[in-house]
PDB file of N, CA and C in Angstrom:
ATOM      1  N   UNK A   1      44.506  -5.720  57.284  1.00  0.00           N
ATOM      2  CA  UNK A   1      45.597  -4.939  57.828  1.00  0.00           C
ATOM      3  C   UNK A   1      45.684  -5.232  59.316  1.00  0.00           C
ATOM      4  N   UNK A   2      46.690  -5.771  59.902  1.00  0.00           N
ATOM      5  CA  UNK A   2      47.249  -5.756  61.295  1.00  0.00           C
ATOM      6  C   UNK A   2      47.628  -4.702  61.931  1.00  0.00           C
ATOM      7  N   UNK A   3      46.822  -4.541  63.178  1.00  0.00           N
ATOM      8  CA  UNK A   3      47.436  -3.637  63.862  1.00  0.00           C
ATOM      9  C   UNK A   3      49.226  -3.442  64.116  1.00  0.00           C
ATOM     10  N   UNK A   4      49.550  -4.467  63.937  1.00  0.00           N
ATOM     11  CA  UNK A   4      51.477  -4.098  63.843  1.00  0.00           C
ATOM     12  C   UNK A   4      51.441  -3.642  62.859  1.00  0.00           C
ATOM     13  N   UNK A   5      51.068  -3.188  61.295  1.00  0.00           N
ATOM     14  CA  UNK A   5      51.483  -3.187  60.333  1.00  0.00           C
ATOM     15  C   UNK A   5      51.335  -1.212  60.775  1.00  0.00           C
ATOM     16  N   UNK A   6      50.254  -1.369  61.195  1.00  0.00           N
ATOM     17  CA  UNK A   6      49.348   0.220  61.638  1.00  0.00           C
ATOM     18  C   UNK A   6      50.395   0.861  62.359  1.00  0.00           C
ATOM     19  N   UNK A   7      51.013   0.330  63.589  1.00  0.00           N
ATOM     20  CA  UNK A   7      52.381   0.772  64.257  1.00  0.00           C
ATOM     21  C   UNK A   7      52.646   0.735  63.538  1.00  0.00           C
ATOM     22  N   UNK A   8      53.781   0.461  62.379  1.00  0.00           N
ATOM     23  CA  UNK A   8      55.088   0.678  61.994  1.00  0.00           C
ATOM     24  C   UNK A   8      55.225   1.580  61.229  1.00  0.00           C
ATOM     25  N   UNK A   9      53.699   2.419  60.587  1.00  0.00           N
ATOM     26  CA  UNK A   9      54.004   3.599  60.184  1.00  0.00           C
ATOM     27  C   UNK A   9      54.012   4.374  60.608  1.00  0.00           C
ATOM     28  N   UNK A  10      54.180   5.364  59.600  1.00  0.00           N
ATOM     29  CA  UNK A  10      54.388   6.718  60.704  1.00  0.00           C
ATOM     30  C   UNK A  10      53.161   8.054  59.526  1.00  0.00           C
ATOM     31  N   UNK A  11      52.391   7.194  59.538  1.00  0.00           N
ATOM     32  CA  UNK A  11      51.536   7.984  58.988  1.00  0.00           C
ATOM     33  C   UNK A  11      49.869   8.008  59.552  1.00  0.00           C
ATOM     34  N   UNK A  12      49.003   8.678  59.840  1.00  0.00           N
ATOM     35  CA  UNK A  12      47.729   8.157  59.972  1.00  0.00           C
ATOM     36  C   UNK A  12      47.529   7.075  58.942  1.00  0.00           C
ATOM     37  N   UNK A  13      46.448   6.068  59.108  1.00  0.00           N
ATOM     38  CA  UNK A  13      45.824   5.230  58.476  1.00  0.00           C
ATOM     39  C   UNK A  13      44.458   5.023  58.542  1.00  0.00           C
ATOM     40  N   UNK A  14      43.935   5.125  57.361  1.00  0.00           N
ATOM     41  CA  UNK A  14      42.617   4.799  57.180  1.00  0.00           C
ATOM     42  C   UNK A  14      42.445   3.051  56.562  1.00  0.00           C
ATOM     43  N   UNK A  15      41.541   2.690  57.231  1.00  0.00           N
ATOM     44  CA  UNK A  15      40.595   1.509  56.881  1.00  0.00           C
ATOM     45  C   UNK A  15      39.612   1.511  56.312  1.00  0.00           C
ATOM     46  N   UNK A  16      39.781   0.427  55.305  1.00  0.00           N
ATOM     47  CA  UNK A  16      37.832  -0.043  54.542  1.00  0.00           C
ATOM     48  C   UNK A  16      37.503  -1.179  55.037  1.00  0.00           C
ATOM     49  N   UNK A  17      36.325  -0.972  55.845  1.00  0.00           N
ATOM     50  CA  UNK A  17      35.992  -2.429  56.922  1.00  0.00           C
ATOM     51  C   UNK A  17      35.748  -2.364  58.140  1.00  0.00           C
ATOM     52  N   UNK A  18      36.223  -3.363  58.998  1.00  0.00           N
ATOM     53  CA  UNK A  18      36.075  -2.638  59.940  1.00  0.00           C
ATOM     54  C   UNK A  18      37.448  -2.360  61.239  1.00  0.00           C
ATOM     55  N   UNK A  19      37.541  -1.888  62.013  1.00  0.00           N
ATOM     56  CA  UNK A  19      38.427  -1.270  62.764  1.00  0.00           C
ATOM     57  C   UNK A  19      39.613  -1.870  63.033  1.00  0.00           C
ATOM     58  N   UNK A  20      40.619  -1.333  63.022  1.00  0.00           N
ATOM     59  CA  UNK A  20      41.581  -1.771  63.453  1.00  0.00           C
ATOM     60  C   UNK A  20      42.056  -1.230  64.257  1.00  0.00           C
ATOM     61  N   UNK A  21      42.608  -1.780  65.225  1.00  0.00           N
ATOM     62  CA  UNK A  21      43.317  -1.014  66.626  1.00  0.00           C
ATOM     63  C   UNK A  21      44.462   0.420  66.246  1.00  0.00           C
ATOM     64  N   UNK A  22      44.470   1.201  66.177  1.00  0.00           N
ATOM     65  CA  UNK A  22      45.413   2.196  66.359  1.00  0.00           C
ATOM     66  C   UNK A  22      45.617   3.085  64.987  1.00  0.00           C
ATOM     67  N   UNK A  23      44.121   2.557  63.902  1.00  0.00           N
ATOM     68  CA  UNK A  23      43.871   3.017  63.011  1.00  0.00           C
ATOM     69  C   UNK A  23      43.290   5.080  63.182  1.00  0.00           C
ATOM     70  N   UNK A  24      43.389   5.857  62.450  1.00  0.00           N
ATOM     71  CA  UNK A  24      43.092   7.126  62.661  1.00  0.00           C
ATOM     72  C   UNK A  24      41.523   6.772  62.133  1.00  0.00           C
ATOM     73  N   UNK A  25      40.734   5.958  61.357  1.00  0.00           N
ATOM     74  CA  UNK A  25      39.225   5.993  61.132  1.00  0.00           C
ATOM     75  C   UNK A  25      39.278   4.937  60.363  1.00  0.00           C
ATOM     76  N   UNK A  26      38.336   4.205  60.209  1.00  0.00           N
ATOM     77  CA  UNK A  26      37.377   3.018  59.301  1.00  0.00           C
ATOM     78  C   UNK A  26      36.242   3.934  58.167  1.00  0.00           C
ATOM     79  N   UNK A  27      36.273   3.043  57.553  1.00  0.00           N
ATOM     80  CA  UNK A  27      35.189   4.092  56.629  1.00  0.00           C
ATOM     81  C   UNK A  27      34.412   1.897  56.649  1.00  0.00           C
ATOM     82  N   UNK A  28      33.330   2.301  56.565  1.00  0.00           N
ATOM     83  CA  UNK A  28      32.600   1.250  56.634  1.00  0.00           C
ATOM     84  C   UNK A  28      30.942   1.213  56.777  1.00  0.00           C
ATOM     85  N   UNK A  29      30.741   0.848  55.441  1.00  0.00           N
ATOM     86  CA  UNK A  29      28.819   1.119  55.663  1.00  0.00           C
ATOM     87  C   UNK A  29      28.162  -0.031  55.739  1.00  0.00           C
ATOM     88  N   UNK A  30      28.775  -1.149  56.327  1.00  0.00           N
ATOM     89  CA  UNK A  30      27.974  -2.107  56.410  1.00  0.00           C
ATOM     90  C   UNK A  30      26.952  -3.023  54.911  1.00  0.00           C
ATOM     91  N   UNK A  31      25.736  -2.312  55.368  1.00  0.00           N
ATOM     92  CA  UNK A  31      24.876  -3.188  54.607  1.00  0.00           C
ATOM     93  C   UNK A  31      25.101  -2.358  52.987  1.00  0.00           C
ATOM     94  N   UNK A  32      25.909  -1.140  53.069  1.00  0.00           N
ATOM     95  CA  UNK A  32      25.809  -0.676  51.660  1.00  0.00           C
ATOM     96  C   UNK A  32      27.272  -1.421  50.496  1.00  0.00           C
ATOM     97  N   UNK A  33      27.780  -2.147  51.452  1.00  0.00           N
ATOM     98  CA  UNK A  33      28.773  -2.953  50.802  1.00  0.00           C
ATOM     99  C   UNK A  33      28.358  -4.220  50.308  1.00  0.00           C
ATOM    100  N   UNK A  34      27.811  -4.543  50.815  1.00  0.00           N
ATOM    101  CA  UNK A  34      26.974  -5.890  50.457  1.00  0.00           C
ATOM    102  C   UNK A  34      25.772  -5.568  49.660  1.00  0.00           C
ATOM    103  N   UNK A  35      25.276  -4.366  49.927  1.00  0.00           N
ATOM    104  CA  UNK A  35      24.094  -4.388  48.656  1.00  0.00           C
ATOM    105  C   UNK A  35      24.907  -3.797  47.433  1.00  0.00           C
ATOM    106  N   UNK A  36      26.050  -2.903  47.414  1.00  0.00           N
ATOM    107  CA  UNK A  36      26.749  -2.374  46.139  1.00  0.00           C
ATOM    108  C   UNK A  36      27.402  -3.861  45.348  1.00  0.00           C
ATOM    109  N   UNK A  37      27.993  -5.098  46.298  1.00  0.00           N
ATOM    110  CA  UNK A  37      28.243  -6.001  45.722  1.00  0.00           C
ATOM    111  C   UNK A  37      27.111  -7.060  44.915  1.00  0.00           C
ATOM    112  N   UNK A  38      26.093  -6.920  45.804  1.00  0.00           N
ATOM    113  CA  UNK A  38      25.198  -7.736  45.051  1.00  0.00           C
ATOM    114  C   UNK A  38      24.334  -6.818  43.379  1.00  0.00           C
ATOM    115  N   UNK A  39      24.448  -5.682  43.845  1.00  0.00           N
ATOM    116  CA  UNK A  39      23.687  -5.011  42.535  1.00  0.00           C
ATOM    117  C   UNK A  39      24.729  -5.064  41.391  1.00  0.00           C
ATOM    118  N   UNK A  40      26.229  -5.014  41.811  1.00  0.00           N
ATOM    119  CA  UNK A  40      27.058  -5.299  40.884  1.00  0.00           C
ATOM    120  C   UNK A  40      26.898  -7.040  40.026  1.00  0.00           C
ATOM    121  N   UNK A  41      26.788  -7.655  40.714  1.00  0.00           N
ATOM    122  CA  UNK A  41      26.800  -9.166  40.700  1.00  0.00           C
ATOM    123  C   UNK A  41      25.926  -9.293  39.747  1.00  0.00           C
ATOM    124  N   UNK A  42      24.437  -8.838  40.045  1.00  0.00           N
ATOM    125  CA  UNK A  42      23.213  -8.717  39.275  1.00  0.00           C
ATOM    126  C   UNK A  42      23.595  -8.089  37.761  1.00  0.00           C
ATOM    127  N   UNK A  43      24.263  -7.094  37.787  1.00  0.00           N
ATOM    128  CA  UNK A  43      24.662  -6.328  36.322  1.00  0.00           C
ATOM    129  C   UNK A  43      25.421  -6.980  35.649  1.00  0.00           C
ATOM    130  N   UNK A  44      26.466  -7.467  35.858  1.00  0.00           N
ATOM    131  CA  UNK A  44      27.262  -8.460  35.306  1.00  0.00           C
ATOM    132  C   UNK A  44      26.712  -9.583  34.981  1.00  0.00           C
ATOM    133  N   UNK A  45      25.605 -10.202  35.682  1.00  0.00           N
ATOM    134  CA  UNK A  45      24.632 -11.512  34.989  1.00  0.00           C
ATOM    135  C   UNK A  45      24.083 -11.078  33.671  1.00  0.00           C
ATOM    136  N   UNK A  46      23.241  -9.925  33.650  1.00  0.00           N
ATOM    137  CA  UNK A  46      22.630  -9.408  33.018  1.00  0.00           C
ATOM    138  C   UNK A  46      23.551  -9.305  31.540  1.00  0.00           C
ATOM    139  N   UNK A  47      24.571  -8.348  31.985  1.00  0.00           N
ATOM    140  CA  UNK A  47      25.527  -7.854  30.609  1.00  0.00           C
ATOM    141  C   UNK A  47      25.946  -9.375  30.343  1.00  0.00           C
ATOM    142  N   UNK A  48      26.285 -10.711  30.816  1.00  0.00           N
ATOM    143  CA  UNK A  48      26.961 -11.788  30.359  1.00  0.00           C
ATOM    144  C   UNK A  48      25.860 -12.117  29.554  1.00  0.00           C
ATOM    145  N   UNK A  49      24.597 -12.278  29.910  1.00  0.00           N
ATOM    146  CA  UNK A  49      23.382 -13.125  29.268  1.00  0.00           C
ATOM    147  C   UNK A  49      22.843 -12.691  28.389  1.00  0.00           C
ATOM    148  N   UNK A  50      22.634 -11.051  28.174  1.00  0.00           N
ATOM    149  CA  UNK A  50      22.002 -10.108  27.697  1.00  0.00           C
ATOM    150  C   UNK A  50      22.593  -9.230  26.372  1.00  0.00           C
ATOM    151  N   UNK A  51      23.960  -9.328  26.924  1.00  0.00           N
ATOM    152  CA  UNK A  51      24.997  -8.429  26.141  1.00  0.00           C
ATOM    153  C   UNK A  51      24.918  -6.871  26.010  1.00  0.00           C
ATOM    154  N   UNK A  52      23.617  -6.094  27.402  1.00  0.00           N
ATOM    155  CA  UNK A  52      23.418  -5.201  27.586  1.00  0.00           C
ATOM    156  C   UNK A  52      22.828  -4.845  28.670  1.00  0.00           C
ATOM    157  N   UNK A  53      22.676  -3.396  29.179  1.00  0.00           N
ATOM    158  CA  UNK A  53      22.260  -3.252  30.608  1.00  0.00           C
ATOM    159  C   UNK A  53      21.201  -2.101  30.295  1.00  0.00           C
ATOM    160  N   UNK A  54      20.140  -2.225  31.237  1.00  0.00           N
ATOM    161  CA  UNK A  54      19.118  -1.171  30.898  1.00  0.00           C
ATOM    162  C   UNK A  54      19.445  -0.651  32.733  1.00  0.00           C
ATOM    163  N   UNK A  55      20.113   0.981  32.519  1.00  0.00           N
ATOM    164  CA  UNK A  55      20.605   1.133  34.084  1.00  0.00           C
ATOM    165  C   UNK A  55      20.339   2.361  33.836  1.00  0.00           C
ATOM    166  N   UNK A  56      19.582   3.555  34.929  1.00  0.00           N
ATOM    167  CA  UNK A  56      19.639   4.752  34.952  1.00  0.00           C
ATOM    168  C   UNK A  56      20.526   5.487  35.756  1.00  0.00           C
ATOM    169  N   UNK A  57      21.315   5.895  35.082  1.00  0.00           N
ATOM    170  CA  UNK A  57      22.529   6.559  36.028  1.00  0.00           C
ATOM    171  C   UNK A  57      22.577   7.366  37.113  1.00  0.00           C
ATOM    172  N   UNK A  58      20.934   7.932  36.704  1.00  0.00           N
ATOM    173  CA  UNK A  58      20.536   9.198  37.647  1.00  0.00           C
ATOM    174  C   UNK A  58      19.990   8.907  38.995  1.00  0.00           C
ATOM    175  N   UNK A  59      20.038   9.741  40.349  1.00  0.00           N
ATOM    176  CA  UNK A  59      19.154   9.443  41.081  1.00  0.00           C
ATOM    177  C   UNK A  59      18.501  10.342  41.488  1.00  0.00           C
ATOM    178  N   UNK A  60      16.880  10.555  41.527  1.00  0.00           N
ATOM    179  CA  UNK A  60      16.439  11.523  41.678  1.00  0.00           C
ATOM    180  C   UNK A  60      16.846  11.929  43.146  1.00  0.00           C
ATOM    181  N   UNK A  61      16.745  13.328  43.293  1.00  0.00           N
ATOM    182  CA  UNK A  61      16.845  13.561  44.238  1.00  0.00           C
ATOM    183  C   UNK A  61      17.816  13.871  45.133  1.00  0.00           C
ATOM    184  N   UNK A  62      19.283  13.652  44.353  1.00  0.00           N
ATOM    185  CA  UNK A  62      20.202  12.780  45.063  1.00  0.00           C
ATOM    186  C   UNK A  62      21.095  14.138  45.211  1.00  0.00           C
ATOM    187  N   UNK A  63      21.142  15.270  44.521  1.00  0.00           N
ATOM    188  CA  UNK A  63      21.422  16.515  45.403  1.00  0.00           C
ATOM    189  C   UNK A  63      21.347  16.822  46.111  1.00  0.00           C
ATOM    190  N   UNK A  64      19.462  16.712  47.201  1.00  0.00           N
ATOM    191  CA  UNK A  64      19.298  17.224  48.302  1.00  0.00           C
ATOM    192  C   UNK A  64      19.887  16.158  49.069  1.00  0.00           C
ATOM    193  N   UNK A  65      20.142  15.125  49.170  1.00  0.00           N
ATOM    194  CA  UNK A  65      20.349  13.502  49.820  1.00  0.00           C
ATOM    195  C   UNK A  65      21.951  14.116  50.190  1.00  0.00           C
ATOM    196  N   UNK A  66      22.812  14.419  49.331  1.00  0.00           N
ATOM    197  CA  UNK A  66      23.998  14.360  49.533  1.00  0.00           C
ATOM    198  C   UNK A  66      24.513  15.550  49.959  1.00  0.00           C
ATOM    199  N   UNK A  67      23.477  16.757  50.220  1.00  0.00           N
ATOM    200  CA  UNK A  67      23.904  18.009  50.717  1.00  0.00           C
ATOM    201  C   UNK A  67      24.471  18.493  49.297  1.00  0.00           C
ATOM    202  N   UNK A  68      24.390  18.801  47.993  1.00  0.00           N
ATOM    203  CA  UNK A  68      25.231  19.300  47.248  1.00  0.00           C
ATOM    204  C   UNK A  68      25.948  20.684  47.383  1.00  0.00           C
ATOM    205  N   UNK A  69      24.627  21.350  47.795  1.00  0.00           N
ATOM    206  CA  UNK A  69      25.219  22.653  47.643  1.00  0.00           C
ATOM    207  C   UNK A  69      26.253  22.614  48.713  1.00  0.00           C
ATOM    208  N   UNK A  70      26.258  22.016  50.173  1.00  0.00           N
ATOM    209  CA  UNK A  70      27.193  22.494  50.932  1.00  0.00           C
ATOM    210  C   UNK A  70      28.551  21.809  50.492  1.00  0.00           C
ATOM    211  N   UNK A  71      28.294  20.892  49.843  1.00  0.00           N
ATOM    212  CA  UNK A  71      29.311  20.269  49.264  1.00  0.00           C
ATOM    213  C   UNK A  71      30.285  21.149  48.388  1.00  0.00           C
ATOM    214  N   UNK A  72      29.332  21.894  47.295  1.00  0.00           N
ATOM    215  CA  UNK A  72      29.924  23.157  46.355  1.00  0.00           C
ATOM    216  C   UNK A  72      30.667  23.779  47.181  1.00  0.00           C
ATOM    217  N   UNK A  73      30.367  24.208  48.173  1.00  0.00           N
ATOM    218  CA  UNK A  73      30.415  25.650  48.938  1.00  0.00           C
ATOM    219  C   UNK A  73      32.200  25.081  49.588  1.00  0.00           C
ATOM    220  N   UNK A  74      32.202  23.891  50.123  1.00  0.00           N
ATOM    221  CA  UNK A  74      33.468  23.950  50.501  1.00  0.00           C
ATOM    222  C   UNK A  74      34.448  23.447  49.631  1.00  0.00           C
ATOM    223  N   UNK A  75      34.383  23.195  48.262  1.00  0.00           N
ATOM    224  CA  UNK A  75      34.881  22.744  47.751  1.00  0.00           C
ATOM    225  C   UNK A  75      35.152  24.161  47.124  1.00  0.00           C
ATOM    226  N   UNK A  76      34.895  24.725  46.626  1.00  0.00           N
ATOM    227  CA  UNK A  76      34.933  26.291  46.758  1.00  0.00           C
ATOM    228  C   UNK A  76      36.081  26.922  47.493  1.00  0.00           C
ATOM    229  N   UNK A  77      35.335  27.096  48.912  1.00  0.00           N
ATOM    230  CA  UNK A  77      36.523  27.776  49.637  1.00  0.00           C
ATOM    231  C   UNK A  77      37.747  27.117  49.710  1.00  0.00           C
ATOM    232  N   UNK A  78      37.982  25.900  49.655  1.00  0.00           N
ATOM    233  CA  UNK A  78      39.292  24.797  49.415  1.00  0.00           C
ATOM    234  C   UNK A  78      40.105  25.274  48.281  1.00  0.00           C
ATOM    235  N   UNK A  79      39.167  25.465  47.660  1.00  0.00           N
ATOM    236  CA  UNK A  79      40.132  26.063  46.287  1.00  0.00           C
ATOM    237  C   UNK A  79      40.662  27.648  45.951  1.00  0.00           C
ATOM    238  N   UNK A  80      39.490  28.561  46.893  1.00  0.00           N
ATOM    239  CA  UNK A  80      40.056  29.890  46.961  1.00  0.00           C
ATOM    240  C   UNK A  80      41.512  29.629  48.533  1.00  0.00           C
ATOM    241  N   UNK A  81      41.312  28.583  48.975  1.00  0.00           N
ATOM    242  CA  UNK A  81      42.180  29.117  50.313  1.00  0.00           C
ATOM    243  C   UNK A  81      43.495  28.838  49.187  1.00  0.00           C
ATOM    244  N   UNK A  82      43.587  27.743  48.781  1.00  0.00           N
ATOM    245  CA  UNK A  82      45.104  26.934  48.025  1.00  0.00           C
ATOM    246  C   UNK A  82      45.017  27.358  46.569  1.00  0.00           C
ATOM    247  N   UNK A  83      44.569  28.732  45.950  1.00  0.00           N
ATOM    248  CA  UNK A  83      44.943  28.592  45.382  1.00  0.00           C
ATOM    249  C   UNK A  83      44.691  28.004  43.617  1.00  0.00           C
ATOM    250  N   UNK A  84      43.562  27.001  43.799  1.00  0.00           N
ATOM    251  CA  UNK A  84      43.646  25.880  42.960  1.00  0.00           C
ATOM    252  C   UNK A  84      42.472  26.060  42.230  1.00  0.00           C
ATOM    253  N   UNK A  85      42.014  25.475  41.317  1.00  0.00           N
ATOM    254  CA  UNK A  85      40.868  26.094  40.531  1.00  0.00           C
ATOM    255  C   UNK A  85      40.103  25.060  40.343  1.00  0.00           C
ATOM    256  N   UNK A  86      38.662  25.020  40.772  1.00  0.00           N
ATOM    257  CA  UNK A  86      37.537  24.203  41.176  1.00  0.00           C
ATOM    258  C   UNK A  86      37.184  23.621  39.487  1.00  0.00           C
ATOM    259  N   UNK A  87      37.363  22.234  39.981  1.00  0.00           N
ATOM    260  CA  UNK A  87      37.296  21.573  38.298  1.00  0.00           C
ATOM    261  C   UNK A  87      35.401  21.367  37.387  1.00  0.00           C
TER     262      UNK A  87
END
């Protein structure tokens, strides 16, 4: 995305990558893009050669890692402010 393209709207814009001039934010994790591509890469060898994947979906832990509960909590009030009913 070009920064002219970024002018000519008239909306904020977000980026995946990295920055663009006159962008409102980048979302960009670096080394977790390149390791999500390579673990993908790896699974797809596997399922081509294998015709199956031995993958645990779970990650331990990964509630406290991601803040869940505060996560609940505003996802919550988002839905008592508008209205809307927490899925």
């Amino acid at each position: 995305m070009s920064a002219e393209l970024v002018r000519s709207l008239s909306i904020p814009v977000c980026v995946l990558g990295p920055v663009v001039p006159g962008t409102a934010f980048a979302l960009h994790t670096g080394w977790g893009w390149t390791g999500a591509a390579q673990l993908h890469l790896e699974r797809a060898r596997q399922l081509m050669e294998t015709g199956s994947l031995d993958v645990n979906p779970l990650l331990e832990g990964k509630e406290q890692l991601i803040e869940q509960d505060l996560y609940d909590k505003l996802i919550e009030d988002w839905a008592r402010r508008t209205a809307r009913p927490v899925r």
